[in-house]
ModelCIF file with pLDDT and N, C-alpha, C, O atoms, coordinates in Angstrom:
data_MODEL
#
_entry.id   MODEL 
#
_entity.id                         1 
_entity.type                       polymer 
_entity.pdbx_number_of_molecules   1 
#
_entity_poly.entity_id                      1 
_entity_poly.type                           'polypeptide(L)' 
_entity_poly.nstd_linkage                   no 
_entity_poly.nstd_monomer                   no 
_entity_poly.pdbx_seq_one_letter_code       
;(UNK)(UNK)(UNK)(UNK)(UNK)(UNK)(UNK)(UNK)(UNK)(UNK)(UNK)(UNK)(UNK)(UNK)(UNK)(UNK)
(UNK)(UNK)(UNK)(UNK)(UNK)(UNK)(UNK)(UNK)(UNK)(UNK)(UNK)(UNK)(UNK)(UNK)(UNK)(UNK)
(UNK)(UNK)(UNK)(UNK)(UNK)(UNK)(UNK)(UNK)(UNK)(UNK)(UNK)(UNK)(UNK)(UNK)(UNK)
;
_entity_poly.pdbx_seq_one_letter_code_can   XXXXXXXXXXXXXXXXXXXXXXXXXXXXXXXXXXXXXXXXXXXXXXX 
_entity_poly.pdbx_strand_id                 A 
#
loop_
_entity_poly_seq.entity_id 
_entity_poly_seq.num 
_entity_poly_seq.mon_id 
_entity_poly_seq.hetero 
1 1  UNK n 
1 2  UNK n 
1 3  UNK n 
1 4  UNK n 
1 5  UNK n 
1 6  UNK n 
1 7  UNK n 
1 8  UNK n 
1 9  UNK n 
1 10 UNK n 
1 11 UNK n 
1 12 UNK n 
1 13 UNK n 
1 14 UNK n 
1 15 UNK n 
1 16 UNK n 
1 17 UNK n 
1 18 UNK n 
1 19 UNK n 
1 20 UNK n 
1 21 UNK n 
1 22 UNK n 
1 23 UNK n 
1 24 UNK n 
1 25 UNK n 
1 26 UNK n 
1 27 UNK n 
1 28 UNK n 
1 29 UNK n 
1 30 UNK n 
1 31 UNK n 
1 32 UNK n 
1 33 UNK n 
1 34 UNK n 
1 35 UNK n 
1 36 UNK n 
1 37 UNK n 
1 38 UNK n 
1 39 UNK n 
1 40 UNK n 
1 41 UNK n 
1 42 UNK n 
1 43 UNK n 
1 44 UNK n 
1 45 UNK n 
1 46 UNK n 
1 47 UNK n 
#
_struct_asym.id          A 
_struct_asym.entity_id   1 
#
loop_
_ma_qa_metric.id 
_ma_qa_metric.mode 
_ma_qa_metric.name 
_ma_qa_metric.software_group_id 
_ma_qa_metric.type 
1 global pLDDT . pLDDT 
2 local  pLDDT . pLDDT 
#
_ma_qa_metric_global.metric_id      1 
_ma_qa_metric_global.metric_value   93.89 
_ma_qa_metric_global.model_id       1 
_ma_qa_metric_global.ordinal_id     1 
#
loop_
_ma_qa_metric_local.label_asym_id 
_ma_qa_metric_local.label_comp_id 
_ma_qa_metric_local.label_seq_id 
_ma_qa_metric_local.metric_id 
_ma_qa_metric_local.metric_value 
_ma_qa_metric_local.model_id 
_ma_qa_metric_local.ordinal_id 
A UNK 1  2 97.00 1 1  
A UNK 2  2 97.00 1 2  
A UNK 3  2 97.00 1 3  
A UNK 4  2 97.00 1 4  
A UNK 5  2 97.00 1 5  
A UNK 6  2 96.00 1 6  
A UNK 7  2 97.00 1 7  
A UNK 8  2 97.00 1 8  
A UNK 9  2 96.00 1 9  
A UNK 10 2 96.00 1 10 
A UNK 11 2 96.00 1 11 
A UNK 12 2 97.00 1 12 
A UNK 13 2 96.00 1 13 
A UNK 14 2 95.00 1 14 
A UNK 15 2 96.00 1 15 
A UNK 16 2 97.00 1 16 
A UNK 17 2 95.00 1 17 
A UNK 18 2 96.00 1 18 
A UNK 19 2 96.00 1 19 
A UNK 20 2 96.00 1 20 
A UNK 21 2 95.00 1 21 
A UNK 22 2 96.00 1 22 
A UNK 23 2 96.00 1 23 
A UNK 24 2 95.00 1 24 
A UNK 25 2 95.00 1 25 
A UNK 26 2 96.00 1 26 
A UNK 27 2 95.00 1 27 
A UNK 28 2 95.00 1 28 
A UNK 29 2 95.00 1 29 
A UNK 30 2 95.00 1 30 
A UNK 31 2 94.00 1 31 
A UNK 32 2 93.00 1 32 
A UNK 33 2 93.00 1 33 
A UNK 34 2 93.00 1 34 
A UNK 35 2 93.00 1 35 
A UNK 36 2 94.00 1 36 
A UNK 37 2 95.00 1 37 
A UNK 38 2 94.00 1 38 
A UNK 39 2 93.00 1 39 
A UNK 40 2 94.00 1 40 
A UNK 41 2 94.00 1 41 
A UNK 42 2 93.00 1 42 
A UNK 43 2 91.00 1 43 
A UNK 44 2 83.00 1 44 
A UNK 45 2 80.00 1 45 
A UNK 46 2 77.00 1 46 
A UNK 47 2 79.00 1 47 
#
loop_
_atom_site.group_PDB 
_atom_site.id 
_atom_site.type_symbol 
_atom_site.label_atom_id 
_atom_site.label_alt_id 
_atom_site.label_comp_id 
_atom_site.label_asym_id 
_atom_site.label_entity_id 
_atom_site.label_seq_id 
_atom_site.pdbx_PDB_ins_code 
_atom_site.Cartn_x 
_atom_site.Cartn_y 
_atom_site.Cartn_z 
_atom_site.occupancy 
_atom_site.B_iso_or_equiv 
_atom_site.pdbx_formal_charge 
_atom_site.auth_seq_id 
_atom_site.auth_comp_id 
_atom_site.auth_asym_id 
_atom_site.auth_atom_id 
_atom_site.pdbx_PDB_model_num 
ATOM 1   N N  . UNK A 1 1  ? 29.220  -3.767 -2.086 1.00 97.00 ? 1  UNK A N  1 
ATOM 2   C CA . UNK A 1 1  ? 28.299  -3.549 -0.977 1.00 97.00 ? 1  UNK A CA 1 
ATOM 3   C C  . UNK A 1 1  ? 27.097  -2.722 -1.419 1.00 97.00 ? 1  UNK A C  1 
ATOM 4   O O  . UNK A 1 1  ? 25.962  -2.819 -0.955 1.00 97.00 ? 1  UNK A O  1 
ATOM 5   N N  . UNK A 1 2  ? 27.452  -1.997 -2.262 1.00 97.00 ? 2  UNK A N  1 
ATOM 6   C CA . UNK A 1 2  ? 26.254  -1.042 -2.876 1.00 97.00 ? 2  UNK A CA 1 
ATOM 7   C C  . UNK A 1 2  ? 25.654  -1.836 -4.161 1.00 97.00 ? 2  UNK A C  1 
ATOM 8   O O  . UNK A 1 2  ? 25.366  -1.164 -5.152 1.00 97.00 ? 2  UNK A O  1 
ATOM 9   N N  . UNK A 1 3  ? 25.510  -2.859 -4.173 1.00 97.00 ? 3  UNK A N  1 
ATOM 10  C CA . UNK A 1 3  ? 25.157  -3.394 -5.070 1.00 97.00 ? 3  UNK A CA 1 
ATOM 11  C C  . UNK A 1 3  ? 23.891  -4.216 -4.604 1.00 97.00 ? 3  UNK A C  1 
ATOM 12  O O  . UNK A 1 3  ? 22.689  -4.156 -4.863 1.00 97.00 ? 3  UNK A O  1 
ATOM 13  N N  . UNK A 1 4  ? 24.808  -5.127 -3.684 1.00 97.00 ? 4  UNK A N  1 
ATOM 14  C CA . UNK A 1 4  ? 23.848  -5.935 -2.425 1.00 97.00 ? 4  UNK A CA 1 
ATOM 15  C C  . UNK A 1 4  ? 23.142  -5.335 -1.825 1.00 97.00 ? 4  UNK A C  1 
ATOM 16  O O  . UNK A 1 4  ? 22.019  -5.802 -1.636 1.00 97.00 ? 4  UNK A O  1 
ATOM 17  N N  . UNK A 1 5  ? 23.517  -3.974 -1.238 1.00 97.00 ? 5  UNK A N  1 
ATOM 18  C CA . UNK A 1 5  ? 22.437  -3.507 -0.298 1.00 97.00 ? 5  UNK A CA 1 
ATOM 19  C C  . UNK A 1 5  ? 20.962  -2.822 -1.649 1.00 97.00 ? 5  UNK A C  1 
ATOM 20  O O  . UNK A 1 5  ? 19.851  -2.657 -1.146 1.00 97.00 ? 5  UNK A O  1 
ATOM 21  N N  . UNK A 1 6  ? 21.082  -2.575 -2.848 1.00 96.00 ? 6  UNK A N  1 
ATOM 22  C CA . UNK A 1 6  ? 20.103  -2.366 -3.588 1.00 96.00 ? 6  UNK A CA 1 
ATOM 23  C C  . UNK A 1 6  ? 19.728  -3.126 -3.909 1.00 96.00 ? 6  UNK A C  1 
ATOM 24  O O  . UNK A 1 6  ? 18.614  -2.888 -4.377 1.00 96.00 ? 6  UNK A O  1 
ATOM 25  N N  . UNK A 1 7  ? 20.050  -4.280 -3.985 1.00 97.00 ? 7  UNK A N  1 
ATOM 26  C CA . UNK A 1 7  ? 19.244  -5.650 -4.508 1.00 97.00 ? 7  UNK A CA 1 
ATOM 27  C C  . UNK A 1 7  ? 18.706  -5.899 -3.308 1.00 97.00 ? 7  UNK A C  1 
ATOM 28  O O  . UNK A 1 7  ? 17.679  -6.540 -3.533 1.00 97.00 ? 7  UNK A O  1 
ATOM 29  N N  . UNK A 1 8  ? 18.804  -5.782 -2.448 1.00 97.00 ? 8  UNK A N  1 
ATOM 30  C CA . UNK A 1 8  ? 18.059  -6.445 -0.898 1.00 97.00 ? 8  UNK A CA 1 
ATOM 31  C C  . UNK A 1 8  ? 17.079  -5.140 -0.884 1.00 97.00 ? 8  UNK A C  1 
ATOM 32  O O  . UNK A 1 8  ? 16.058  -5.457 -0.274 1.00 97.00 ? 8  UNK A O  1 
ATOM 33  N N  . UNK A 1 9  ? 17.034  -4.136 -1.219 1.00 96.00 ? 9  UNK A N  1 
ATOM 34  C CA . UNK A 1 9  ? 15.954  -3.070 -1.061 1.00 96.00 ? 9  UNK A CA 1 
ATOM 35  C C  . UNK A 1 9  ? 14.841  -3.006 -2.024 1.00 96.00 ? 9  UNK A C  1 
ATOM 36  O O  . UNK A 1 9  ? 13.709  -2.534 -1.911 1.00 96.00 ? 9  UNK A O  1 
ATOM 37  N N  . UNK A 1 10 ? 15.519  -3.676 -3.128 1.00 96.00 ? 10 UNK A N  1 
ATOM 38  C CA . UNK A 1 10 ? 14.099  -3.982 -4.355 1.00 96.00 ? 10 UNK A CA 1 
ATOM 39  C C  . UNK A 1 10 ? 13.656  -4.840 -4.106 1.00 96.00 ? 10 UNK A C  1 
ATOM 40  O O  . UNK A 1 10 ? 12.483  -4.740 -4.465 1.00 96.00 ? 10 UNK A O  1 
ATOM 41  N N  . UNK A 1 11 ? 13.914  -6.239 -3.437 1.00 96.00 ? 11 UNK A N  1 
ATOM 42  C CA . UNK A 1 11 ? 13.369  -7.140 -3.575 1.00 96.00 ? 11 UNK A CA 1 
ATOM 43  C C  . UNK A 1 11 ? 12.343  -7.040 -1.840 1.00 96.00 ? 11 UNK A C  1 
ATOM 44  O O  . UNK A 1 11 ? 11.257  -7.531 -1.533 1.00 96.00 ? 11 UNK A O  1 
ATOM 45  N N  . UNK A 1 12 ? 13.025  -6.444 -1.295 1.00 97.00 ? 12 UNK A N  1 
ATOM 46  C CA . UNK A 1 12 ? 11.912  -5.983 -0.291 1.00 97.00 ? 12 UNK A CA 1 
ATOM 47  C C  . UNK A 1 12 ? 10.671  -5.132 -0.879 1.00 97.00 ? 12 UNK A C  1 
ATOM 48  O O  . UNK A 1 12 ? 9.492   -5.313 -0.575 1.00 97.00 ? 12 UNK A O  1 
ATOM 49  N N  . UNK A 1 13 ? 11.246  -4.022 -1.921 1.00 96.00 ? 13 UNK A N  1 
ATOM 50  C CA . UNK A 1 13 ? 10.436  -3.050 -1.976 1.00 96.00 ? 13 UNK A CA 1 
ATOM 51  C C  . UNK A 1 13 ? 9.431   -3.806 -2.621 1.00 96.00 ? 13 UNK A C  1 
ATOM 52  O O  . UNK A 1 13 ? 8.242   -3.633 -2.351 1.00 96.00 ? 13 UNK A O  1 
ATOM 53  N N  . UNK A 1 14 ? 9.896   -4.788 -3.612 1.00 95.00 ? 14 UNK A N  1 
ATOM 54  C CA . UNK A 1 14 ? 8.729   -5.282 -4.522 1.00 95.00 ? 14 UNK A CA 1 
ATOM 55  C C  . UNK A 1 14 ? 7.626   -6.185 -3.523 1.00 95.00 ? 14 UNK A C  1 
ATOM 56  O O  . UNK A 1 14 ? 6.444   -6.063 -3.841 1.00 95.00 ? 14 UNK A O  1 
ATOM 57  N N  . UNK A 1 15 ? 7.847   -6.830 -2.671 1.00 96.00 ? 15 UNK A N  1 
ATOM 58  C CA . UNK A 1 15 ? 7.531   -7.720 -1.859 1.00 96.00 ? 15 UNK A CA 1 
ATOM 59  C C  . UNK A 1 15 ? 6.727   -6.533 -0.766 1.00 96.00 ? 15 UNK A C  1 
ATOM 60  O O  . UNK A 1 15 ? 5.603   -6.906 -0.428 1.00 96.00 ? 15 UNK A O  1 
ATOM 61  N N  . UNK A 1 16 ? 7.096   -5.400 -0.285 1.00 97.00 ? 16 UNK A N  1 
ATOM 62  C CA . UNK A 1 16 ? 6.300   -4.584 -0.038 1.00 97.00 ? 16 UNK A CA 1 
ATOM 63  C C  . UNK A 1 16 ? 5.166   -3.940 -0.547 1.00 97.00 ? 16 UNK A C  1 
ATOM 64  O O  . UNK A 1 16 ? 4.169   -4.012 0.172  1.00 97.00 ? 16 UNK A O  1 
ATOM 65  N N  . UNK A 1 17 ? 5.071   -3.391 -1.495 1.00 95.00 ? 17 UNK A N  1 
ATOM 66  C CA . UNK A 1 17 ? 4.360   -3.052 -2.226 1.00 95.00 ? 17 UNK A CA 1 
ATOM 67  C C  . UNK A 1 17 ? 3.316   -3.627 -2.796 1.00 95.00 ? 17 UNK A C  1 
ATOM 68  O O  . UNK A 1 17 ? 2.199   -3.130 -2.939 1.00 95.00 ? 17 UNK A O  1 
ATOM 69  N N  . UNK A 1 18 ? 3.829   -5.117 -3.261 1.00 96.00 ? 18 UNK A N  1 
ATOM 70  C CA . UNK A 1 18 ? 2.303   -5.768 -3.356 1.00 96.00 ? 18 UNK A CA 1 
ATOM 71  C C  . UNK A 1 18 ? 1.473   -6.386 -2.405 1.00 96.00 ? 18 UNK A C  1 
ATOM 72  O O  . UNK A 1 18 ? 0.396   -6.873 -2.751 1.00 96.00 ? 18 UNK A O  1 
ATOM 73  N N  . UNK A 1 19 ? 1.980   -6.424 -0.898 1.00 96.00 ? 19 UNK A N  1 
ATOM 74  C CA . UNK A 1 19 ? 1.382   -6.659 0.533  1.00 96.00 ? 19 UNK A CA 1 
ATOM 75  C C  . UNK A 1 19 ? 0.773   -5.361 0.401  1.00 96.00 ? 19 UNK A C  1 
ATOM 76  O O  . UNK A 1 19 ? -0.442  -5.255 0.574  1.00 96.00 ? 19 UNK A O  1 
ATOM 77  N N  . UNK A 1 20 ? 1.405   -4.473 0.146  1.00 96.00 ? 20 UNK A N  1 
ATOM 78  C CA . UNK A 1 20 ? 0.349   -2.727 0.407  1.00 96.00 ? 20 UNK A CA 1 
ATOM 79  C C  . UNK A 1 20 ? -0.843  -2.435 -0.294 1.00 96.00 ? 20 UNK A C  1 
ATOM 80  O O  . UNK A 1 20 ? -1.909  -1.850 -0.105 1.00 96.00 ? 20 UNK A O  1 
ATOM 81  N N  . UNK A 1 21 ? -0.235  -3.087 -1.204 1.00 95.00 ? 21 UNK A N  1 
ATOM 82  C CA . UNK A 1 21 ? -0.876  -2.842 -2.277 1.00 95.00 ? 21 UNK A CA 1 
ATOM 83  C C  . UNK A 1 21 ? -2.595  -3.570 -2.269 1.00 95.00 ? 21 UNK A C  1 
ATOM 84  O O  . UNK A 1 21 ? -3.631  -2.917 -2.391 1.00 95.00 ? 21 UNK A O  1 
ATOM 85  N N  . UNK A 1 22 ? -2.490  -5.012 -2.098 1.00 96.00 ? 22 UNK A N  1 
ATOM 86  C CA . UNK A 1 22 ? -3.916  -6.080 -1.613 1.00 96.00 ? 22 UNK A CA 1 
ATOM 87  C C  . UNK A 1 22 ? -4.149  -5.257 -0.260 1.00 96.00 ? 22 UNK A C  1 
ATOM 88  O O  . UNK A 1 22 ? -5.364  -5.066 -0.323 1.00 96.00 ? 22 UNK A O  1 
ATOM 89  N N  . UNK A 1 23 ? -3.851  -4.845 0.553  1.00 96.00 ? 23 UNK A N  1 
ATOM 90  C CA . UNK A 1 23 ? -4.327  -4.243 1.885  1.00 96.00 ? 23 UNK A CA 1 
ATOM 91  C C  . UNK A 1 23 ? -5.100  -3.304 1.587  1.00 96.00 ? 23 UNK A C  1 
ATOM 92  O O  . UNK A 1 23 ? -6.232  -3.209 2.060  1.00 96.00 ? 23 UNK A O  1 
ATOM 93  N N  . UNK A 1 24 ? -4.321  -2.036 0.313  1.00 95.00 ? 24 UNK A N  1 
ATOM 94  C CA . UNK A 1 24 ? -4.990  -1.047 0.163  1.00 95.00 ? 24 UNK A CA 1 
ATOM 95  C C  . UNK A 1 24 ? -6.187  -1.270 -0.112 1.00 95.00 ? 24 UNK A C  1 
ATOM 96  O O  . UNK A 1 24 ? -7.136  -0.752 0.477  1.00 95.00 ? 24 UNK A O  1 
ATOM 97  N N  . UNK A 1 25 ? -6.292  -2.357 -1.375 1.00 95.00 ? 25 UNK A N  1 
ATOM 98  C CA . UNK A 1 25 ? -7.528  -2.510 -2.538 1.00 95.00 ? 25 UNK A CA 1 
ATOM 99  C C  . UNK A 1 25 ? -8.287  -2.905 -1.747 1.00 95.00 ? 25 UNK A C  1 
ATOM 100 O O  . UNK A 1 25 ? -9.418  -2.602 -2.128 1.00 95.00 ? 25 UNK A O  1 
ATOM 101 N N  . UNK A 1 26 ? -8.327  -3.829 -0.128 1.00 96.00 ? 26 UNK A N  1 
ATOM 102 C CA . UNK A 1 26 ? -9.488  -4.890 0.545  1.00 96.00 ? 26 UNK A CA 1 
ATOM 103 C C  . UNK A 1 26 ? -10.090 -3.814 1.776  1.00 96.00 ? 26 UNK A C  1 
ATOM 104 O O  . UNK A 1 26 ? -11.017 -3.941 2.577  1.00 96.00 ? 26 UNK A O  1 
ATOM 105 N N  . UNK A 1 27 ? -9.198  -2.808 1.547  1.00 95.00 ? 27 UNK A N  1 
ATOM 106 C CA . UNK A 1 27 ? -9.540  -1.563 2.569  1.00 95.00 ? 27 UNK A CA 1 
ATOM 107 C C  . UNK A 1 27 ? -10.338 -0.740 1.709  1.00 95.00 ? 27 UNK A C  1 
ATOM 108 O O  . UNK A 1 27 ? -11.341 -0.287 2.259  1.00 95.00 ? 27 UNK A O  1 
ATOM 109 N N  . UNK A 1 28 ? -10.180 -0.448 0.603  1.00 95.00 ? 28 UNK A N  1 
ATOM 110 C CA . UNK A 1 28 ? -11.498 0.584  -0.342 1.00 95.00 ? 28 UNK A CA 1 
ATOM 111 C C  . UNK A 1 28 ? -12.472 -0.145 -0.318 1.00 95.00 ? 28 UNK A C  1 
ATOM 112 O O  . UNK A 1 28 ? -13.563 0.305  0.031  1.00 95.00 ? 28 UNK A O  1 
ATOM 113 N N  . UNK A 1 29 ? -12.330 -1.283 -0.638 1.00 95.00 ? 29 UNK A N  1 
ATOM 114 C CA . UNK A 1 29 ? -13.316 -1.919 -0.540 1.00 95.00 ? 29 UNK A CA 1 
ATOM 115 C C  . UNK A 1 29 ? -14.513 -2.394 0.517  1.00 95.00 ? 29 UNK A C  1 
ATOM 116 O O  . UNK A 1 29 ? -15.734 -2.261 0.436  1.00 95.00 ? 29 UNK A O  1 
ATOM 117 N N  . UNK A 1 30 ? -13.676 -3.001 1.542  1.00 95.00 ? 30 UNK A N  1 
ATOM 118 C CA . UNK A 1 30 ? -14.489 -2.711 2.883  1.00 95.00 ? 30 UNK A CA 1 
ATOM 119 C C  . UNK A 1 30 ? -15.337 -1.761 3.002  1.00 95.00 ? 30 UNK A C  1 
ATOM 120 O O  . UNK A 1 30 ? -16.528 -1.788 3.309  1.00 95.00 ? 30 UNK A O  1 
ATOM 121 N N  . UNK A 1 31 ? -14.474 -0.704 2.674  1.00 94.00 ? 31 UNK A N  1 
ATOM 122 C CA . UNK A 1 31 ? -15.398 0.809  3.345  1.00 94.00 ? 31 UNK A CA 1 
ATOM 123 C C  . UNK A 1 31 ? -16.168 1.549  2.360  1.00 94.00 ? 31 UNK A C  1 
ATOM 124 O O  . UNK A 1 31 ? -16.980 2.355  2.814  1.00 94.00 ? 31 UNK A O  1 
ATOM 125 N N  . UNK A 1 32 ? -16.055 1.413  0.895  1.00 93.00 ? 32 UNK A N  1 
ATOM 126 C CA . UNK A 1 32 ? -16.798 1.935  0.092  1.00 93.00 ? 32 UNK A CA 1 
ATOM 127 C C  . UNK A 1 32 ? -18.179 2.489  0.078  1.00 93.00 ? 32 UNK A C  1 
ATOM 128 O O  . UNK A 1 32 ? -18.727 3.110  -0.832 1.00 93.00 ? 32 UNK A O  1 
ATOM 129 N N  . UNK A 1 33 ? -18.806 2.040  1.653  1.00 93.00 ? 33 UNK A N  1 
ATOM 130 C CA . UNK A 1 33 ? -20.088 2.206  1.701  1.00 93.00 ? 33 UNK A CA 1 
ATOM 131 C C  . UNK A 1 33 ? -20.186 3.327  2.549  1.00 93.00 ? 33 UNK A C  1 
ATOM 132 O O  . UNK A 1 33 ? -21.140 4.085  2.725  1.00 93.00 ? 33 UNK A O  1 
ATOM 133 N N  . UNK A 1 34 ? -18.912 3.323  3.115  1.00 93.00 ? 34 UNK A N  1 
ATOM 134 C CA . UNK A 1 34 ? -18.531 4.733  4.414  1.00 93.00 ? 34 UNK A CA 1 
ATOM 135 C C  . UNK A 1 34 ? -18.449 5.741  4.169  1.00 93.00 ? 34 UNK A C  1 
ATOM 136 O O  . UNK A 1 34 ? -18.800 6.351  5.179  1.00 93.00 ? 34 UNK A O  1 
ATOM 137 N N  . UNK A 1 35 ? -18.039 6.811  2.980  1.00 93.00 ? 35 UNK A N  1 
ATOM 138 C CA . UNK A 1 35 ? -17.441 7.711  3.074  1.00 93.00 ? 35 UNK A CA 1 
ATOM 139 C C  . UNK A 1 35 ? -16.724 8.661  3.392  1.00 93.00 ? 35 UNK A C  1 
ATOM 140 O O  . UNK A 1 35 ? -15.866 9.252  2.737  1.00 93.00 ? 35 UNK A O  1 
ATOM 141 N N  . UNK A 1 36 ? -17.354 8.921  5.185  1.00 94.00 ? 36 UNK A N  1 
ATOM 142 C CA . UNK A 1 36 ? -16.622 9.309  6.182  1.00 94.00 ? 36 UNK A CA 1 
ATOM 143 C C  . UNK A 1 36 ? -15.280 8.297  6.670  1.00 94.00 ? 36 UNK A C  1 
ATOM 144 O O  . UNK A 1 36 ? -14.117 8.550  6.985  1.00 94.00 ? 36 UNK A O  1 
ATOM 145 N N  . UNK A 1 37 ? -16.080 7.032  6.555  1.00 95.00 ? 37 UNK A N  1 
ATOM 146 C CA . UNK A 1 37 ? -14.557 6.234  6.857  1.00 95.00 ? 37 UNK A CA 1 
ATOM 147 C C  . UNK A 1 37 ? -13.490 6.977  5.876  1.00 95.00 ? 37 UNK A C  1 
ATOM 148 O O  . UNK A 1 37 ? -12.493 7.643  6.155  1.00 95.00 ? 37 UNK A O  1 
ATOM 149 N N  . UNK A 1 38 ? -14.030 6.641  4.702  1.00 94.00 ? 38 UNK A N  1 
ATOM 150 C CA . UNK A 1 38 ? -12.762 6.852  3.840  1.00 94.00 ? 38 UNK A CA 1 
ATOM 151 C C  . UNK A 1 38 ? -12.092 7.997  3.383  1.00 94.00 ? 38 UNK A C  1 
ATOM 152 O O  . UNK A 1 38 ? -11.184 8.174  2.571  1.00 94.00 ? 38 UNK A O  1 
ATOM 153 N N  . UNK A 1 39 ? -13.114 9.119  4.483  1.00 93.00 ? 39 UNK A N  1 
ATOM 154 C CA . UNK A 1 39 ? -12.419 10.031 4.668  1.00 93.00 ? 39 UNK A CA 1 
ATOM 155 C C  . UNK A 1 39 ? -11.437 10.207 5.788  1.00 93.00 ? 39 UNK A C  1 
ATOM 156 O O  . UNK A 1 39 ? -10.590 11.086 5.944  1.00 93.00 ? 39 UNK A O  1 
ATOM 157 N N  . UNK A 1 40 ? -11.658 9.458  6.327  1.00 94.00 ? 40 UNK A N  1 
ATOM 158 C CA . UNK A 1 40 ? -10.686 9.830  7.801  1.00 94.00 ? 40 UNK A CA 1 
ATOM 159 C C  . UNK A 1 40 ? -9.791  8.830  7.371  1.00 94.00 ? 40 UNK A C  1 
ATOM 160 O O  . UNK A 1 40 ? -8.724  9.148  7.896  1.00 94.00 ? 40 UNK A O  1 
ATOM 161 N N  . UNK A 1 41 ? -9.593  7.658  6.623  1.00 94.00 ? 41 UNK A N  1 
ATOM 162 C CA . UNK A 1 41 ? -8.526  6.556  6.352  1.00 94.00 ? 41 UNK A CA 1 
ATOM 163 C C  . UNK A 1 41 ? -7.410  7.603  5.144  1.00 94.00 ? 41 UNK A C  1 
ATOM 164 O O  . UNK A 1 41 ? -6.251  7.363  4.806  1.00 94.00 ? 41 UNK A O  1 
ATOM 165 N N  . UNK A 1 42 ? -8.435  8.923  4.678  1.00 93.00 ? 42 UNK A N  1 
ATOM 166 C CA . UNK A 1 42 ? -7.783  9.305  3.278  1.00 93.00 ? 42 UNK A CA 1 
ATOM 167 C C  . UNK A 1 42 ? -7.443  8.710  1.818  1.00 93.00 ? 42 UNK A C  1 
ATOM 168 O O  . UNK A 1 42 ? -6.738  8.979  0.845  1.00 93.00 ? 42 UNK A O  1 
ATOM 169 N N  . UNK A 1 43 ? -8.367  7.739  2.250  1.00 91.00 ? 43 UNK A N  1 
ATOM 170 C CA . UNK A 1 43 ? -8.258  6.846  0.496  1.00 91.00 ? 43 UNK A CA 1 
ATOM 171 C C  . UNK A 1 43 ? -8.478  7.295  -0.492 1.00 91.00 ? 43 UNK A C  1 
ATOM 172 O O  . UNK A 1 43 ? -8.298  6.740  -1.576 1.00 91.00 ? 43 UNK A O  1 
ATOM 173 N N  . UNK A 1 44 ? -8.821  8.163  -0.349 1.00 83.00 ? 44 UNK A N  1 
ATOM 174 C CA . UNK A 1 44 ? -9.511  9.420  -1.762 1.00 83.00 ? 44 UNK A CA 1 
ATOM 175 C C  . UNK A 1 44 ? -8.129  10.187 -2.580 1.00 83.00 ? 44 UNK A C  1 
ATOM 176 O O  . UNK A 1 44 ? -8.076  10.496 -3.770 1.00 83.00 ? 44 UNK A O  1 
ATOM 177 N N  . UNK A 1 45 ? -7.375  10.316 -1.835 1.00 80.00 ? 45 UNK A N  1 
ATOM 178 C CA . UNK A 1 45 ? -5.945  11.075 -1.997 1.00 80.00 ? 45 UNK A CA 1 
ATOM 179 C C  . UNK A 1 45 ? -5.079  10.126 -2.932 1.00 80.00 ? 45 UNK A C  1 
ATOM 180 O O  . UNK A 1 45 ? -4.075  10.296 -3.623 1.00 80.00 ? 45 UNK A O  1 
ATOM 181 N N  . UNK A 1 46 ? -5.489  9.599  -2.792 1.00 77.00 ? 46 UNK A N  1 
ATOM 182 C CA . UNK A 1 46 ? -4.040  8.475  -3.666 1.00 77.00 ? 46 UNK A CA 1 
ATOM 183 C C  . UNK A 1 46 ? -2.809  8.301  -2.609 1.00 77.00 ? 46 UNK A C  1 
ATOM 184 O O  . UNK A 1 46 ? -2.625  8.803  -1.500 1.00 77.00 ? 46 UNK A O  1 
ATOM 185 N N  . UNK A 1 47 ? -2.108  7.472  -3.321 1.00 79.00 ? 47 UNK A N  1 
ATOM 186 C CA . UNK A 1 47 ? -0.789  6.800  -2.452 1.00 79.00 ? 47 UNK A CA 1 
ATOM 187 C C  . UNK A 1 47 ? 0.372   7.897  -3.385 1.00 79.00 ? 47 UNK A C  1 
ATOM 188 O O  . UNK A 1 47 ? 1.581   7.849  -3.160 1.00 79.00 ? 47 UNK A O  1 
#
């Protein structure tokens, strides 16, 4: 059971992470011209 339930959490996590991941990058991007945006979004901070 602890085997399955970690294989079902990586393969989410991986599958998460690179959805977060294109969201993050199309969101700096968007706003790059904002600053204030991307201060109040906190993109400056890192993940």
């Amino acid at each position: 059971e602890q085997e399955l339930a970690f294989d079902e959490y990586t393969l989410a996590k991986d599958n998460v992470q690179n959805m977060f991941n294109k969201t993050l990058k199309l969101t700096k991007l968007s706003s790059r011209k904002d600053p204030d945006l991307q201060n109040r979004l906190k993109l400056t901070t890192g993940i």
